[in-house]
N, C-alpha and C. Protein backbone atom coordinates (compact mmCIF):
# COMPACT_ATOMS: atom_id res chain seq x y z
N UNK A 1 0.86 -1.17 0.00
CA UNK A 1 0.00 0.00 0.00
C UNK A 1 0.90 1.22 0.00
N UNK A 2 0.53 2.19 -1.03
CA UNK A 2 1.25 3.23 -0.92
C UNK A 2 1.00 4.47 0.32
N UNK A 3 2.08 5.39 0.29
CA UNK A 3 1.92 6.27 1.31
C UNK A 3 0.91 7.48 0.93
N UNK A 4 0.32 7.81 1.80
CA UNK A 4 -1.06 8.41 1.55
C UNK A 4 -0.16 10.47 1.23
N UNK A 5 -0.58 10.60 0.81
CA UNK A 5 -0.65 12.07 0.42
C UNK A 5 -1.47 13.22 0.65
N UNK A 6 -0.63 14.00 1.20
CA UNK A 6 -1.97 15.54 1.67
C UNK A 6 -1.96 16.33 0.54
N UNK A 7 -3.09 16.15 -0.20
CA UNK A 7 -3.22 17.44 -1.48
C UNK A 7 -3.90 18.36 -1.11
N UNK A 8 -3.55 19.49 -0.87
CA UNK A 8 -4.03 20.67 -0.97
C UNK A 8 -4.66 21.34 -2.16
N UNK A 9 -5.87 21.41 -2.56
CA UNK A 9 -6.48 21.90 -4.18
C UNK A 9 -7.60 22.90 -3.48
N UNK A 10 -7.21 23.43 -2.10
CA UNK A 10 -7.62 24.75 -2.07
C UNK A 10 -7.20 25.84 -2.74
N UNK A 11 -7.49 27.09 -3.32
CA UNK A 11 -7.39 28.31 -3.77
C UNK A 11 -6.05 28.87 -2.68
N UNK A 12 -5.42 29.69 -3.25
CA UNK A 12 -4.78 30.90 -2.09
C UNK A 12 -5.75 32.23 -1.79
N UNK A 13 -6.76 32.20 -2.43
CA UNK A 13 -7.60 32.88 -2.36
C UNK A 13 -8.31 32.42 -1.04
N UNK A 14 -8.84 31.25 -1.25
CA UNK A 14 -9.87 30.57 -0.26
C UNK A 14 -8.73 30.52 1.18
N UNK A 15 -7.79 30.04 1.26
CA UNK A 15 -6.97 30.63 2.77
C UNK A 15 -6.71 31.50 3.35
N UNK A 16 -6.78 32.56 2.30
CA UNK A 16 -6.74 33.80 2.85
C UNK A 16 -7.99 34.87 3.71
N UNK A 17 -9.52 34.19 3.36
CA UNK A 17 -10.38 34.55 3.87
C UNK A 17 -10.19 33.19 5.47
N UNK A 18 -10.93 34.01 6.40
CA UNK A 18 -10.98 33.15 7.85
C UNK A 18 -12.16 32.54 7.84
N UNK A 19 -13.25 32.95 6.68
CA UNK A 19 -14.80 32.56 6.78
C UNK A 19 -14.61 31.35 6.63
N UNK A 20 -13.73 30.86 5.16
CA UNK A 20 -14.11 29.87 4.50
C UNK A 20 -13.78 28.57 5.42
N UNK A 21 -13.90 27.62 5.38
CA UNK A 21 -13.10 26.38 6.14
C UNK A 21 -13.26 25.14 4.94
N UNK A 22 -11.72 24.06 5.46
CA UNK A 22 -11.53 23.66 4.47
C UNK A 22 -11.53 21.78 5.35
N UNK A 23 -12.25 21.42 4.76
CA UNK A 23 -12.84 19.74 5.52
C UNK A 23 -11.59 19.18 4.50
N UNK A 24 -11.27 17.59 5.45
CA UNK A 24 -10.46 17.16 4.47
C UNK A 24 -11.07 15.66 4.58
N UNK A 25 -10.63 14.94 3.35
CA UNK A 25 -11.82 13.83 2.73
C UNK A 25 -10.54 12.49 2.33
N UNK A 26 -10.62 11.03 2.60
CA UNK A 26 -9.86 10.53 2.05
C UNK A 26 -10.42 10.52 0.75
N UNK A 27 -9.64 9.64 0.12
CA UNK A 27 -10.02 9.60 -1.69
C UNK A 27 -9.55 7.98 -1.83
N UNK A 28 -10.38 6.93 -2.25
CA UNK A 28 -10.72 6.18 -2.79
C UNK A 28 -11.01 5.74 -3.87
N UNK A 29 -10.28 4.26 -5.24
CA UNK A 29 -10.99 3.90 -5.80
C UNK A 29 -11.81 2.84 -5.51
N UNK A 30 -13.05 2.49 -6.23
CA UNK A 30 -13.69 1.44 -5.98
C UNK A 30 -14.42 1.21 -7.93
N UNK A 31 -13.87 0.30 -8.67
CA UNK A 31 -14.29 -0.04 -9.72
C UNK A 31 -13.96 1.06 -10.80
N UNK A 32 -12.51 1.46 -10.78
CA UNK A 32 -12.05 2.86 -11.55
C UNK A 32 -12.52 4.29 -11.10
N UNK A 33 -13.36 4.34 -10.25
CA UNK A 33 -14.39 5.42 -9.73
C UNK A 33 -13.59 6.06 -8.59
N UNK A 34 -13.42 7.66 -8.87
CA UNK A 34 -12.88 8.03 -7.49
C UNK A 34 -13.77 8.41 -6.69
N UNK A 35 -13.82 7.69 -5.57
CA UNK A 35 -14.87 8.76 -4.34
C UNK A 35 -14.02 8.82 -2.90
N UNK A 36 -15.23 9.22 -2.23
CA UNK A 36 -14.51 9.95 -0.99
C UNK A 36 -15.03 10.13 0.19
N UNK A 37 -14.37 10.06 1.41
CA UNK A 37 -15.64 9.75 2.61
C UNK A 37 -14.44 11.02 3.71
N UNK A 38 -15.60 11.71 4.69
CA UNK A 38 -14.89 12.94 5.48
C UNK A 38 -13.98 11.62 6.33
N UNK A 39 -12.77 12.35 5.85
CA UNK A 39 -11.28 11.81 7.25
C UNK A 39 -12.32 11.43 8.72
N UNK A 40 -12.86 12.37 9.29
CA UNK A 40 -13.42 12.04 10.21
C UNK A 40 -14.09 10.94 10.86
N UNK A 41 -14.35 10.27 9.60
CA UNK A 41 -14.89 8.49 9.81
C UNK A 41 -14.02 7.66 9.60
N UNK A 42 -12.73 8.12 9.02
CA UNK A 42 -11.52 6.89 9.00
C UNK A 42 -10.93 6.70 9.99
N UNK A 43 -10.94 5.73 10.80
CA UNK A 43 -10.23 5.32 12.03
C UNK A 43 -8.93 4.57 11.46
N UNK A 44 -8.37 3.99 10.75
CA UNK A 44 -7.24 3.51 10.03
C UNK A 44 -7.80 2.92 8.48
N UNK A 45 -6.44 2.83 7.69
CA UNK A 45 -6.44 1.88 6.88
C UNK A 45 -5.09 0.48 6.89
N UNK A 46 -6.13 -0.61 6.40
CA UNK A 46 -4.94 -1.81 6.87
C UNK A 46 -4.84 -2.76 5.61
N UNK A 47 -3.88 -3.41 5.14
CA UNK A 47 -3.59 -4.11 4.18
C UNK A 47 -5.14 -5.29 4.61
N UNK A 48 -5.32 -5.83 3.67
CA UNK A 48 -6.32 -6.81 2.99
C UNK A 48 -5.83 -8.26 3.96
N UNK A 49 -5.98 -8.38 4.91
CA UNK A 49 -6.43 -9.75 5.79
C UNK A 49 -7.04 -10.91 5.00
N UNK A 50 -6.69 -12.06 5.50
CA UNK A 50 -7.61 -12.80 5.33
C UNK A 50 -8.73 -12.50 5.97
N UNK A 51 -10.37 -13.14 4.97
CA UNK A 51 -11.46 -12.48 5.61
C UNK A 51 -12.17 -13.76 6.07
N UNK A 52 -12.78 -13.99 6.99
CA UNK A 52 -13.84 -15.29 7.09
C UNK A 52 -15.12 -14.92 6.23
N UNK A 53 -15.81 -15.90 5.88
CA UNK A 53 -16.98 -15.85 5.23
C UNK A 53 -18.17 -16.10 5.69
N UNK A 54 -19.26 -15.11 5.99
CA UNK A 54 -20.05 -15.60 6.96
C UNK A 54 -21.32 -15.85 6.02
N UNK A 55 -21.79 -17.20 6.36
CA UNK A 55 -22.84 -18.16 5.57
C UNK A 55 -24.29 -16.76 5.87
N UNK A 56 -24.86 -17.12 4.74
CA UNK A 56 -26.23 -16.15 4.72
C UNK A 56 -26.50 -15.10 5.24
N UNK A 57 -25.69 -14.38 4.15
CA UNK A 57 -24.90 -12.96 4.48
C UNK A 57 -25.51 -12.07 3.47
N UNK A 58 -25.99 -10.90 2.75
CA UNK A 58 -25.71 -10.16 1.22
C UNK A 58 -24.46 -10.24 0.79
N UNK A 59 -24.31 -10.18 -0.51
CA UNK A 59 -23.17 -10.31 -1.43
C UNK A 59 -22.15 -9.03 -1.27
N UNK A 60 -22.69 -7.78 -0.71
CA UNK A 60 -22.21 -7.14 -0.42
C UNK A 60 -20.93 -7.50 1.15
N UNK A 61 -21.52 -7.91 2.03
CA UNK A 61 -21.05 -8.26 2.83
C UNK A 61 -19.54 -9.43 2.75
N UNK A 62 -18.23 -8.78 2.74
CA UNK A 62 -17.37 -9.90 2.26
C UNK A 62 -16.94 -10.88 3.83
N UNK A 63 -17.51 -10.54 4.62
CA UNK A 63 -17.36 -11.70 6.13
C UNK A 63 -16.85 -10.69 7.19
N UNK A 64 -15.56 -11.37 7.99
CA UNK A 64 -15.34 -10.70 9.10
C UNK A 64 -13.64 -10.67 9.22
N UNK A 65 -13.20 -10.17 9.86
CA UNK A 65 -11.75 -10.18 10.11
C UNK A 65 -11.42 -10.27 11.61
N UNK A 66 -10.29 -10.22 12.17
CA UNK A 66 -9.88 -10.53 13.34
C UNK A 66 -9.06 -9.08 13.38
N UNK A 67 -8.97 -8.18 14.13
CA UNK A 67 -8.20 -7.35 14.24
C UNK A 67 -7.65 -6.98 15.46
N UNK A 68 -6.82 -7.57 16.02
CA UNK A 68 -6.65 -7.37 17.50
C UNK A 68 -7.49 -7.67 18.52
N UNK A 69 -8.02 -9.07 18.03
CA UNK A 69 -8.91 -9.56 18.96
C UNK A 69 -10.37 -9.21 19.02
N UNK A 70 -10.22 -8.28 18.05
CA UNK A 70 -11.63 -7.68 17.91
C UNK A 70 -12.47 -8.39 16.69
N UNK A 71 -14.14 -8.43 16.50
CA UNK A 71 -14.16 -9.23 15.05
C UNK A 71 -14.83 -7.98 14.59
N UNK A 72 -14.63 -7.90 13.18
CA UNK A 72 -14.78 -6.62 12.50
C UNK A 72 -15.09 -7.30 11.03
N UNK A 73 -16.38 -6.68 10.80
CA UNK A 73 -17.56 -7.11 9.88
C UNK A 73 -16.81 -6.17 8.78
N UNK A 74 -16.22 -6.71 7.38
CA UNK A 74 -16.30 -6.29 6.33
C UNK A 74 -17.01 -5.81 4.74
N UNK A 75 -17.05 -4.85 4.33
CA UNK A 75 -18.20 -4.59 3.25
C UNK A 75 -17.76 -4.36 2.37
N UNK A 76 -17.95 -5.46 1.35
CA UNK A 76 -17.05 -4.89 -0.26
C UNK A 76 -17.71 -3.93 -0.40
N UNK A 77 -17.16 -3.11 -1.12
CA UNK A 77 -17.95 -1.23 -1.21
C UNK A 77 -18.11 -1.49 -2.85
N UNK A 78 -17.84 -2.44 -3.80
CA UNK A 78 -17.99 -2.51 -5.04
C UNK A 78 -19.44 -2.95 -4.88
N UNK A 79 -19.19 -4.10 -4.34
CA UNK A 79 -20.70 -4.88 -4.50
C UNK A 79 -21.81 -4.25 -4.08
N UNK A 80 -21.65 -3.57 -2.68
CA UNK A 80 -21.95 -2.04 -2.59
C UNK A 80 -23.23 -0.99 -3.34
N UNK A 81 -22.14 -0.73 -3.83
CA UNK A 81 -22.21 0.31 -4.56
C UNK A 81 -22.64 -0.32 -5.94
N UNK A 82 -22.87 -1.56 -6.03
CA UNK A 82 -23.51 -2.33 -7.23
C UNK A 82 -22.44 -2.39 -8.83
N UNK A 83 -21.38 -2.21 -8.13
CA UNK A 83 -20.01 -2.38 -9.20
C UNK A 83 -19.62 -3.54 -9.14
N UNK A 84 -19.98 -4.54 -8.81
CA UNK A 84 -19.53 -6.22 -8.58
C UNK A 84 -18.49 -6.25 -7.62
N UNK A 85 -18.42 -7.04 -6.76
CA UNK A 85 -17.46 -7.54 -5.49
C UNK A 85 -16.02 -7.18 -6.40
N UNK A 86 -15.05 -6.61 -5.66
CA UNK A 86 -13.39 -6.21 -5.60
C UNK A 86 -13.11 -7.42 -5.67
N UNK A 87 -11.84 -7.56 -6.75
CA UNK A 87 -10.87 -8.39 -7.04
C UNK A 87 -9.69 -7.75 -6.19
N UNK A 88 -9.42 -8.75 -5.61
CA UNK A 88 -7.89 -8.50 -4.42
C UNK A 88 -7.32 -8.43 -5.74
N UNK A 89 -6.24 -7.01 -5.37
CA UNK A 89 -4.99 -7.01 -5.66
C UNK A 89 -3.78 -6.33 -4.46
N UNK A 90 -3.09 -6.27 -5.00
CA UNK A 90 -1.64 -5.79 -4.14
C UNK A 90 -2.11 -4.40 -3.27
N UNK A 91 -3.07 -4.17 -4.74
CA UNK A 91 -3.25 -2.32 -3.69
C UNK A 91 -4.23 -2.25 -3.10
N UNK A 92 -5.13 -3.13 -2.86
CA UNK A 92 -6.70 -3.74 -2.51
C UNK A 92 -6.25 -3.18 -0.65
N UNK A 93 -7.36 -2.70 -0.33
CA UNK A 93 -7.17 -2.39 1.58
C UNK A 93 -8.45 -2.03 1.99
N UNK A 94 -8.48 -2.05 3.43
CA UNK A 94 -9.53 -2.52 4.51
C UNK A 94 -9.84 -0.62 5.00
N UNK A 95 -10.54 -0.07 4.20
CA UNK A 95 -10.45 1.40 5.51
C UNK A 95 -11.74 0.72 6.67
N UNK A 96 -11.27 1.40 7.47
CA UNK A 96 -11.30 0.72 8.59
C UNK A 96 -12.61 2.10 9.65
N UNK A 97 -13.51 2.01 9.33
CA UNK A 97 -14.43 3.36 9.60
C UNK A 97 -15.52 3.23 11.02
N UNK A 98 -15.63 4.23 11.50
CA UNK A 98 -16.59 4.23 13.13
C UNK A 98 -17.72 4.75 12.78
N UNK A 99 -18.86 4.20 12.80
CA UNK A 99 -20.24 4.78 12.15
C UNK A 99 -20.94 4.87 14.03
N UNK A 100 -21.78 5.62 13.85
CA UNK A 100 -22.90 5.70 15.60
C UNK A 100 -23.64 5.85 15.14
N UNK A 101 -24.40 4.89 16.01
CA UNK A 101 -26.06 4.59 15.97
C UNK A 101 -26.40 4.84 17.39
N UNK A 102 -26.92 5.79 17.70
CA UNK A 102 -27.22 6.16 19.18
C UNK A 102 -25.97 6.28 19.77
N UNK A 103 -26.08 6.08 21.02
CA UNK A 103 -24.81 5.95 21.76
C UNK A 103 -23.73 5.51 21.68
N UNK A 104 -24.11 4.12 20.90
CA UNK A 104 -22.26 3.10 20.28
C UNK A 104 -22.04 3.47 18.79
N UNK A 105 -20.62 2.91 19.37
CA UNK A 105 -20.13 3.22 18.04
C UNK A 105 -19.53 1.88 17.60
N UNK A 106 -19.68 2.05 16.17
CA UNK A 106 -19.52 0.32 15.64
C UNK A 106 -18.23 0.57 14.72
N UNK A 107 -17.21 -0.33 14.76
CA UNK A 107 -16.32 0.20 13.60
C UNK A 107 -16.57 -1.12 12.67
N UNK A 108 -16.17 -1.07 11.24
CA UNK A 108 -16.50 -2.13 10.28
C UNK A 108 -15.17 -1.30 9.26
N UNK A 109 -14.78 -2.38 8.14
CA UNK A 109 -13.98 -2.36 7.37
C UNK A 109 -14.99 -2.48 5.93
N UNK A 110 -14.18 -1.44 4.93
CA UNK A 110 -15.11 -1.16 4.20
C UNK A 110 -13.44 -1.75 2.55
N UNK A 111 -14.08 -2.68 2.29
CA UNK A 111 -12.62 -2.68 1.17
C UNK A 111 -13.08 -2.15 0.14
N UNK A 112 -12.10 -1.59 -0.26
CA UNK A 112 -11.76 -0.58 -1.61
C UNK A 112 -10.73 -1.42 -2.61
N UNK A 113 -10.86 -0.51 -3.92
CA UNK A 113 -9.86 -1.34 -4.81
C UNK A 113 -8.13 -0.60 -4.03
N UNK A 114 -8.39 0.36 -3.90
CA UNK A 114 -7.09 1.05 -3.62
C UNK A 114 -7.24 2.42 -2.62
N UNK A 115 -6.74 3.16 -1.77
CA UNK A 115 -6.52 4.61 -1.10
C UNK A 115 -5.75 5.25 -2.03
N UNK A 116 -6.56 6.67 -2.40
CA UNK A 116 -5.45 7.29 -2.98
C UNK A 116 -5.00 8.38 -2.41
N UNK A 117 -5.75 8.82 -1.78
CA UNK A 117 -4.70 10.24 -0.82
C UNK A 117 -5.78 10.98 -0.08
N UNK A 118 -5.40 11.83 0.37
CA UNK A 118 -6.27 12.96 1.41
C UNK A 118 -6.16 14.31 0.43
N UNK A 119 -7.79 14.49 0.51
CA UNK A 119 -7.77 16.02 -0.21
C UNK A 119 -7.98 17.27 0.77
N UNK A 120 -7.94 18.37 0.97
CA UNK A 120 -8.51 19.40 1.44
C UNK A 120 -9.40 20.13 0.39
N UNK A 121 -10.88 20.25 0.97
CA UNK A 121 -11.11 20.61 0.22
C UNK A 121 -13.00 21.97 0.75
N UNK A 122 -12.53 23.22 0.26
CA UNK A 122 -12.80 24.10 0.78
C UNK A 122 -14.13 23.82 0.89
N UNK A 123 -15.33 24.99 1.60
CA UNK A 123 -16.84 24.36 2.06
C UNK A 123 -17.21 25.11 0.59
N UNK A 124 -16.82 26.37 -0.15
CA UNK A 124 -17.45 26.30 -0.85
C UNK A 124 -17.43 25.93 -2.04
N UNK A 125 -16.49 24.69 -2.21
CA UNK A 125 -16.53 23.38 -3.57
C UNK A 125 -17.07 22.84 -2.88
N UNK A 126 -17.88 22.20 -2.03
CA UNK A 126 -18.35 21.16 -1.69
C UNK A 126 -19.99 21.79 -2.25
N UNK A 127 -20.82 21.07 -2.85
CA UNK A 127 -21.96 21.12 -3.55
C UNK A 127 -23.07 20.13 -3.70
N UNK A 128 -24.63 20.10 -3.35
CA UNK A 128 -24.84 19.48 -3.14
C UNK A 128 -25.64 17.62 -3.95
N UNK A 129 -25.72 16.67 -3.30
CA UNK A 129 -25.61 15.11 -4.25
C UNK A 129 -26.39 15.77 -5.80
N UNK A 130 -26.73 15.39 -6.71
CA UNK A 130 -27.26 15.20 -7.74
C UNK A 130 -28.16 14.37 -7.38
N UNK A 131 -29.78 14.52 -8.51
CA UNK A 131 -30.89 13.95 -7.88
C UNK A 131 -30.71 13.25 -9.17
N UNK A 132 -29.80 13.40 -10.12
CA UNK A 132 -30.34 12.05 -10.94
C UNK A 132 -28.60 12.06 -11.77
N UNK A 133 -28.43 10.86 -12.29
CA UNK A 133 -27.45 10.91 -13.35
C UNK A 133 -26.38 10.32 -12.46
N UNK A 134 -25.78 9.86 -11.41
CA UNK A 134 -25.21 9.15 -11.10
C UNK A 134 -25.57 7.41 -10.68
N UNK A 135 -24.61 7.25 -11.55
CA UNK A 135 -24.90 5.70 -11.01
C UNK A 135 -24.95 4.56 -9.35
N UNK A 136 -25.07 5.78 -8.52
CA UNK A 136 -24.85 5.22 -7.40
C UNK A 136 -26.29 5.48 -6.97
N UNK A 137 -26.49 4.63 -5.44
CA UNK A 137 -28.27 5.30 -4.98
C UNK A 137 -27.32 7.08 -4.47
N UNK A 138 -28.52 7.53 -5.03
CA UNK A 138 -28.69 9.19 -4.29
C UNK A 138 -28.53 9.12 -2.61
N UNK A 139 -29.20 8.40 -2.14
CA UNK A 139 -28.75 8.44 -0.62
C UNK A 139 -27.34 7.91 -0.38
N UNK A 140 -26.79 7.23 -0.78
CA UNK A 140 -25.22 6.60 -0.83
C UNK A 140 -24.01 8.02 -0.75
N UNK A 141 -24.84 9.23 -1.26
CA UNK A 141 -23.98 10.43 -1.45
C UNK A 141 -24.14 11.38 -0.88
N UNK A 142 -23.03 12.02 0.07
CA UNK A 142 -23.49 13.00 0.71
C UNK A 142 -23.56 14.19 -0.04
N UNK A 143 -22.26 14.56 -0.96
CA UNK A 143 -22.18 15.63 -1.50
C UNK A 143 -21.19 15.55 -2.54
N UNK A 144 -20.89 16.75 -3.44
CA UNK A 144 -19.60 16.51 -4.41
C UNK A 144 -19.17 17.58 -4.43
N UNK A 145 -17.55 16.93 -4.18
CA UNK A 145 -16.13 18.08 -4.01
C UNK A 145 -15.52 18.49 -5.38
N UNK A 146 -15.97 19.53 -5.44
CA UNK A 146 -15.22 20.26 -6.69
C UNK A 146 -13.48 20.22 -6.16
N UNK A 147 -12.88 19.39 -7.28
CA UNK A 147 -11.51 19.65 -7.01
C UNK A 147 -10.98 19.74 -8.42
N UNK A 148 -10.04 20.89 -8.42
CA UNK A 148 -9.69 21.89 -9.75
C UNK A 148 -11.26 21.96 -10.32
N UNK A 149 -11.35 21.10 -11.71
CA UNK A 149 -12.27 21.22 -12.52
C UNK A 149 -13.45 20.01 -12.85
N UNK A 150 -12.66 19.13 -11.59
CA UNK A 150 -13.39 17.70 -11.67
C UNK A 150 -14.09 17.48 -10.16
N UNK A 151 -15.41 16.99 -9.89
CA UNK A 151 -16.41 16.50 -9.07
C UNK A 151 -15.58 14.77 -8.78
N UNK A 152 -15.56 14.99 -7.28
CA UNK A 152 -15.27 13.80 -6.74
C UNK A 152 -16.81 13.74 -5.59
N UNK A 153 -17.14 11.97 -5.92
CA UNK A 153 -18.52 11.61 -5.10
C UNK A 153 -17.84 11.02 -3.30
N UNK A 154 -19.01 12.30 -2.54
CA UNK A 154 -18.23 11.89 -1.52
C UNK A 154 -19.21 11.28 -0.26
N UNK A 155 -19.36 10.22 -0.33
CA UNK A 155 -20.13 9.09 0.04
C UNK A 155 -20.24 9.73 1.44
N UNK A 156 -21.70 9.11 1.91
CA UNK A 156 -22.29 9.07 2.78
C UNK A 156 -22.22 7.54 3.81
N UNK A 157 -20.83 7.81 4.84
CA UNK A 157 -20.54 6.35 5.37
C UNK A 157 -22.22 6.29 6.28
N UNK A 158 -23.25 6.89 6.63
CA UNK A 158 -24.07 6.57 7.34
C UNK A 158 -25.33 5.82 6.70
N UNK A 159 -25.33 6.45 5.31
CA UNK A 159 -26.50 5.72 4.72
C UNK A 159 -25.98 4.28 3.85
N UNK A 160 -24.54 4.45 3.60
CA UNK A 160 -24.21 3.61 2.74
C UNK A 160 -24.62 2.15 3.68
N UNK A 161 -24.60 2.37 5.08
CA UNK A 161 -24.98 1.33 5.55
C UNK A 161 -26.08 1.75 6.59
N UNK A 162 -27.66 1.41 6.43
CA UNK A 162 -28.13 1.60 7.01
C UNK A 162 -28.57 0.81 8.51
N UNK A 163 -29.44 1.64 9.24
CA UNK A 163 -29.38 1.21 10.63
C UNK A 163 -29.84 -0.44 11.14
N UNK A 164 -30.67 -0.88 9.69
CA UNK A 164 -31.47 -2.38 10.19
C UNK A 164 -29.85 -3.20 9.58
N UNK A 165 -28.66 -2.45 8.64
CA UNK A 165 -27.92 -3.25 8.38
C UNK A 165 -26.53 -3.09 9.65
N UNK A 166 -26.94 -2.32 10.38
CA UNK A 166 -25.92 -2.07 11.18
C UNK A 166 -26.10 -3.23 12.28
N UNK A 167 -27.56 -3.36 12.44
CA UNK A 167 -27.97 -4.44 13.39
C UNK A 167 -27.19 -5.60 12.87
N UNK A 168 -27.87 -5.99 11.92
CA UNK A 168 -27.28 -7.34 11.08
C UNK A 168 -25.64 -7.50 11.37
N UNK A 169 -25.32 -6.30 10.99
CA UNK A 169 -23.76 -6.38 11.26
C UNK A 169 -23.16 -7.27 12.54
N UNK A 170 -23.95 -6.36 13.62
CA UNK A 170 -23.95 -6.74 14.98
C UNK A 170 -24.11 -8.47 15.06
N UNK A 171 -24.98 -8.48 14.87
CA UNK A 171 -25.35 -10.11 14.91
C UNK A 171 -24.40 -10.90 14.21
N UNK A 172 -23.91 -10.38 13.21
CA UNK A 172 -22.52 -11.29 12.28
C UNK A 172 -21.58 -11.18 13.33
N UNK A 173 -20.93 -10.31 13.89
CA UNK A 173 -19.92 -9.94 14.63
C UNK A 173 -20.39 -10.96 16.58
N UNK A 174 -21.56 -10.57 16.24
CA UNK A 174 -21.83 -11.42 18.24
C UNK A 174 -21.64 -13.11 17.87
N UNK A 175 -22.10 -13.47 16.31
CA UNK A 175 -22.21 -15.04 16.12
C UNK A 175 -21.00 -15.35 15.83
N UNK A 176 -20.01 -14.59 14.99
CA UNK A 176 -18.74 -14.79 14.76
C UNK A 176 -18.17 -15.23 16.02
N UNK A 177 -18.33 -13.90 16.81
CA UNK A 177 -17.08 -13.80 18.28
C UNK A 177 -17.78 -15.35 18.97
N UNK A 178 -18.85 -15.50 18.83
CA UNK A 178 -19.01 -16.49 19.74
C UNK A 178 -18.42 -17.95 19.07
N UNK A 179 -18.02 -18.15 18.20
CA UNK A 179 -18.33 -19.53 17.48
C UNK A 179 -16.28 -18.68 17.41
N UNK A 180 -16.29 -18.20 17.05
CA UNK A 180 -14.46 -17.77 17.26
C UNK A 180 -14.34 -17.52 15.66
N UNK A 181 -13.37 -16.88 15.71
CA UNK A 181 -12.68 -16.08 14.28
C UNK A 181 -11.42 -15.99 14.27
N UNK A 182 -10.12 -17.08 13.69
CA UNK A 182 -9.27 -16.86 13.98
C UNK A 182 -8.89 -16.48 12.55
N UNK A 183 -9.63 -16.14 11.60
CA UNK A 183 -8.71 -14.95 10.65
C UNK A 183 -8.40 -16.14 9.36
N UNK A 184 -8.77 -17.51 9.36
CA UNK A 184 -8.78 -18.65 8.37
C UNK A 184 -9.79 -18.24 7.68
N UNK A 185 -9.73 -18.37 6.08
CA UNK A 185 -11.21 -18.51 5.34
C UNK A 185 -11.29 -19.76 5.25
């Protein structure tokens, strides 16, 4: 996995005002497609584990991992996002994200084809989802980051998985831990 990069594709214009503020977003491919989720939900990224496979699951769902003892429910973000399940490769990785549902907080691994860097990117490029013409669901998107002259889609980690699937999650992760996960497919 390569080393992640801080791009700056703010204005010197836009730093120089104190109004503006500038959120910063990782950047992701998933099926040639760049998108992007606020830094703020990435708790790490980790090379591609072996994953267990958990029987009568969605296709989306690629099983569970072992991460320090912890079991941590994985989500191909291709299959997802209805781009067909990720082919592992070398640059293939686990971001590793904290979603809350009420009070807890659940972390889950979301695989991507690849990380490609950290953008900054000012509030007023950020613009809001499109109601039609992208191939993703409209709720899947929070918003799109104008960077230079090109729109990057910058996913919504809360809807992409919703709350009856967060449960489900739960239940993969309580049946896993109980029956044990030592990280074998």
């Amino acid at each position: 996995m390569g080393e992640l990069v801080l791009s700056n594709r703010a204005s010197a214009a836009t730093h120089s005002e104190a109004n503006d503020e500038v959120t910063q977003y990782l950047t992701f491919a998933v099926s040639d497609e760049r998108l992007a989720m606020s830094i703020d939900a990435v708790k790490e990224i980790i090379e591609t584990p072996s994953v267990t496979r958990v029987p009568m699951t969605p296709d989306y769902i690629r099983g569970v991992i072992n991460l320090r003892g912890s079991v941590v429910p994985v989500i191909d973000l291709g299959a997802r996002l209805g781009r067909g399940p990720i082919v592992l490769t070398k640059r293939s990785c686990i971001v590793l994200v904290e979603v809350r549902v009420g009070d807890e907080a659940h972390v889950l691994g979301m695989l991507v084809d690849e990380v490609k860097n950290i953008l900054e990117i000012a509030r007023d490029d950020i613009k809001p989802p499109p109601e039609f013409g992208s191939e993703i669901r409209t709720d899947f998107i929070e918003a799109m980051g104008r960077v230079d002259d090109v729109f990057v889609i910058i996913l919504s980690v809360d809807h992409v998985l919703s709350l009856q699937e967060l449960a489900a999650l739960r239940r993969i992760s309580q049946d896993s831990a109980s029956g044990g996960v030592d990280g074998e497919s």
